[in-house]
Protein backbone atom coordinates (compact mmCIF):
# COMPACT_ATOMS: atom_id res chain seq x y z
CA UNK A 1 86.61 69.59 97.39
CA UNK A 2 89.60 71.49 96.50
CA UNK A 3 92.40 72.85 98.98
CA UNK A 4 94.37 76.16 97.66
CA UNK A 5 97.91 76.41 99.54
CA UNK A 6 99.35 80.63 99.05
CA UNK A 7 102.49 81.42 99.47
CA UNK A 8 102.25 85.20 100.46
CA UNK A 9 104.44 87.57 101.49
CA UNK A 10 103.48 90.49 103.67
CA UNK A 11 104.15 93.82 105.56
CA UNK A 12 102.33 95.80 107.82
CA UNK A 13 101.55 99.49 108.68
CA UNK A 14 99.73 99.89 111.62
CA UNK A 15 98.01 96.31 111.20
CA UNK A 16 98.59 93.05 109.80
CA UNK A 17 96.86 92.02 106.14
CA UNK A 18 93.52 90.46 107.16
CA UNK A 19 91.60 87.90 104.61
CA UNK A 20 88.67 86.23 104.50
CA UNK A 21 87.43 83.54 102.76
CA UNK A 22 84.07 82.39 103.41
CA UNK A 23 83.65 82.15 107.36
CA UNK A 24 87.42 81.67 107.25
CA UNK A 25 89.43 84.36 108.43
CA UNK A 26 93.69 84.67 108.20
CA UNK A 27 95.87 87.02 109.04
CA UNK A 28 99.05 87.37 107.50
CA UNK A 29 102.18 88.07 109.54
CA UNK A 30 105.08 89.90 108.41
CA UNK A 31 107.64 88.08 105.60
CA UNK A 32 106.35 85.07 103.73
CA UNK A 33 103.65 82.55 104.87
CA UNK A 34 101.12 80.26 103.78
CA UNK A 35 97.85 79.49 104.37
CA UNK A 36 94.99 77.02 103.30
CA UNK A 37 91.54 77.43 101.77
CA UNK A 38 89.24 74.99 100.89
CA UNK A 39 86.93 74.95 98.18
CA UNK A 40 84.23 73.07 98.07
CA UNK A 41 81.28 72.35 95.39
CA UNK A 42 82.22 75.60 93.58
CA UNK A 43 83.66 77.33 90.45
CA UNK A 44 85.67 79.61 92.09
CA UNK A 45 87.77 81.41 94.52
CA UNK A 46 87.08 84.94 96.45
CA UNK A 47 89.80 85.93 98.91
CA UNK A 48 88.51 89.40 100.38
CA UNK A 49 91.03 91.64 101.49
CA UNK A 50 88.54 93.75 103.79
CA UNK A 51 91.57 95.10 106.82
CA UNK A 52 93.41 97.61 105.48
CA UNK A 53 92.28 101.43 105.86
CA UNK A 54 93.57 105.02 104.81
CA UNK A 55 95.68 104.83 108.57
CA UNK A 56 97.81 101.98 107.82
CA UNK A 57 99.74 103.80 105.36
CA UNK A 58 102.20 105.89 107.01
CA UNK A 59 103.45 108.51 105.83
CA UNK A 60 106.59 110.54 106.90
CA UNK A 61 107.34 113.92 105.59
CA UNK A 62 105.66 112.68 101.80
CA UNK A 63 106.83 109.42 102.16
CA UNK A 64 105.40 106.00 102.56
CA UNK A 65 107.63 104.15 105.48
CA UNK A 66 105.04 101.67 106.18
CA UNK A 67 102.21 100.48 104.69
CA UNK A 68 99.89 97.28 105.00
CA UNK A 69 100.14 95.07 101.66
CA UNK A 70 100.84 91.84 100.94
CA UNK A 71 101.74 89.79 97.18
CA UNK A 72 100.95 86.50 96.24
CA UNK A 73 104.01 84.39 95.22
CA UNK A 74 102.78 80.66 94.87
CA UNK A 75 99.70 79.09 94.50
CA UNK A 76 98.96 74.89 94.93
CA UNK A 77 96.04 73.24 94.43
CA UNK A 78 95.62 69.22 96.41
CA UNK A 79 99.55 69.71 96.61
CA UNK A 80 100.41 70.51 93.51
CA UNK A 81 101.80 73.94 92.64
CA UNK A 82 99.75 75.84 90.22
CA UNK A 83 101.72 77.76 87.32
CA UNK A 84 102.13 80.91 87.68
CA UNK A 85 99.55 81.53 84.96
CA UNK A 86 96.82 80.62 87.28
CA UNK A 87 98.01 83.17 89.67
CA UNK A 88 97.96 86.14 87.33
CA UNK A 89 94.32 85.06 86.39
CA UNK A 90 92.88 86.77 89.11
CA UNK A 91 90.57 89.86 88.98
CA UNK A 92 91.31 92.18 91.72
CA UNK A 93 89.20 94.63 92.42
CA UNK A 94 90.35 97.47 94.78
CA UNK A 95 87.87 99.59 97.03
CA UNK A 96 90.72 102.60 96.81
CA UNK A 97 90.29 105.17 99.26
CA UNK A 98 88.59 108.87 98.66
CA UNK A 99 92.35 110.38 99.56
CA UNK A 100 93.41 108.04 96.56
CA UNK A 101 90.76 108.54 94.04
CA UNK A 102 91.16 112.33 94.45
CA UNK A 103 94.95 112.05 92.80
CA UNK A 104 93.88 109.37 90.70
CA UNK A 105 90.49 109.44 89.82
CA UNK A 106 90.69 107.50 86.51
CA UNK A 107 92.01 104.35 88.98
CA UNK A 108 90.87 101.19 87.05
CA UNK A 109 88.26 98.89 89.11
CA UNK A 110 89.73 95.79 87.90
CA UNK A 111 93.34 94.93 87.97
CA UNK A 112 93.83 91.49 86.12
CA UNK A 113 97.28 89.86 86.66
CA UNK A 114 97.26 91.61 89.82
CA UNK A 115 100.85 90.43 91.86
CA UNK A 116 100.74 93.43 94.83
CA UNK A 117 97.68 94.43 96.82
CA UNK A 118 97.77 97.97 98.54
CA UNK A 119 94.00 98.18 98.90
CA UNK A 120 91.04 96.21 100.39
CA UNK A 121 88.82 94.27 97.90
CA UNK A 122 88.29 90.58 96.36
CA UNK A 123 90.93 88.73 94.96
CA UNK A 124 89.05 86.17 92.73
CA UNK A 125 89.53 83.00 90.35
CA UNK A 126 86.60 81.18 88.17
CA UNK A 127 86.72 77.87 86.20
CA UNK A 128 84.18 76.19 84.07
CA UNK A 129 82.88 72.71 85.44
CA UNK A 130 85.77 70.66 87.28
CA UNK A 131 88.65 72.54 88.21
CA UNK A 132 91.46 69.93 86.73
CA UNK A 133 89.73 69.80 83.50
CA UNK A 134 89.78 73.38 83.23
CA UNK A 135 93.44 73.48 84.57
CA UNK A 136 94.28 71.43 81.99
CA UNK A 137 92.86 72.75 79.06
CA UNK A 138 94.19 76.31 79.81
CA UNK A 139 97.56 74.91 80.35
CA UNK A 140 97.44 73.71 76.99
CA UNK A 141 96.49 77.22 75.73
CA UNK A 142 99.75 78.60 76.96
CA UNK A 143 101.86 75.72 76.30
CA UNK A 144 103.81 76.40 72.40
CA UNK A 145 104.83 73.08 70.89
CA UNK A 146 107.43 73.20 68.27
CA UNK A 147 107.36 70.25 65.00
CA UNK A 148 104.05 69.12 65.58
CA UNK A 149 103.63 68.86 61.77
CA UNK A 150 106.57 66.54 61.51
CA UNK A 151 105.28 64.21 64.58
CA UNK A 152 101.43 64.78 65.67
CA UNK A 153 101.92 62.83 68.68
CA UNK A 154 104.39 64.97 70.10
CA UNK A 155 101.69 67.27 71.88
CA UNK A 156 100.71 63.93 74.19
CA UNK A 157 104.32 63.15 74.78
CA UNK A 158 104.76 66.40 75.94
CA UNK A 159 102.20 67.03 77.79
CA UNK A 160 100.85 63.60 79.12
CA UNK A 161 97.22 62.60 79.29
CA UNK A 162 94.93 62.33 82.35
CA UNK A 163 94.18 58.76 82.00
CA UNK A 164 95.57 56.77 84.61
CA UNK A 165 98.19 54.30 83.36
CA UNK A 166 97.20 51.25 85.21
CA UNK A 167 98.91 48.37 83.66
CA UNK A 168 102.60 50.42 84.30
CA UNK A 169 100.91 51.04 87.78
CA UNK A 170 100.42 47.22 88.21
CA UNK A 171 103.86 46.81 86.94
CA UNK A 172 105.69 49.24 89.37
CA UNK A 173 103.40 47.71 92.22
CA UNK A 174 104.49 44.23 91.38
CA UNK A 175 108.53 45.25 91.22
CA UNK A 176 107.80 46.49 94.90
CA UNK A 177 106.69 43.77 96.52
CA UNK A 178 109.40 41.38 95.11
């Protein structure tokens, strides 16, 4: 089981940004918030941004004064906040509006690296097998590591390993109790 904490800010038109997620459902109030979603025996993440209609845009003499939207700014994981890589690997996929699609009718249907959403549709993440594995191993993809032909080991000093260092563990435990 995994528990995704979003930072999000939001505005509103005529109604607040609605998600769901699952059976879950959260609605965003105005300015920055956070909520919770929980994860469990899966490979990935769907939040579907299903509120928002043609209406909640409002429009005064051509412009847009209001509108309902919200962006993503920060995403954890158990606690611990997820770079921002993981955010901008999202697929978004808008359900745009007919009044939309007749000015721009070449509108893609996926938006990766999406950071705004002005339109319903799914926001969604997938991983391969367990999620800190993956994490990790797509870290390391972005990660550039300078002199590694001069010192090999360099890439696990910077980076650290997963295995759990249990004799220093011992150690620290032992300096506590004294």
């Amino acid at each position: 089981m995994l528990t995704f904490t979003f930072l999000t800010i939001a505005e509103h038109g005529q109604t607040p940004p609605q998600i769901c997620v699952g059976s879950q459902n959260i609605v965003l109030p105005v300015g920055q918030s956070t909520f919770d979603v929980i994860v469990e025996d899966s490979n990935a993440l769907v939040l579907n941004f299903y509120s928002k209609t043609q209406s909640d845009t409002v429009v005064d003499h051509g412009r847009i004064i209001a509108d309902t939207e919200f962006k993503i700014l920060h995403v954890w994981c158990d606690g611990i906040r997820l770079e921002t890589w993981f955010r901008n690997s999202a697929v978004y996929r808008p359900k745009y509006f007919a009044g939309f699609l007749q000015h721009c009718p070449d509108a893609p249907a996926e938006i990766t690296a999406p950071y705004q959403f002005n339109f319903p549709g799914t926001i969604s993440w997938t991983w391969e097998n367990n999620f800190w594995d993956w994490y990790f191993t797509q870290k390391n993809q972005f990660e550039v590591i300078n002199f590694l032909d001069q010192e090999p080991d360099r890439v696990w000093k910077f980076r650290g390993s997963l295995d759990p260092c249990e004799d220093l563990v011992s150690k620290i435990k032992q300096a506590l109790e004294l």
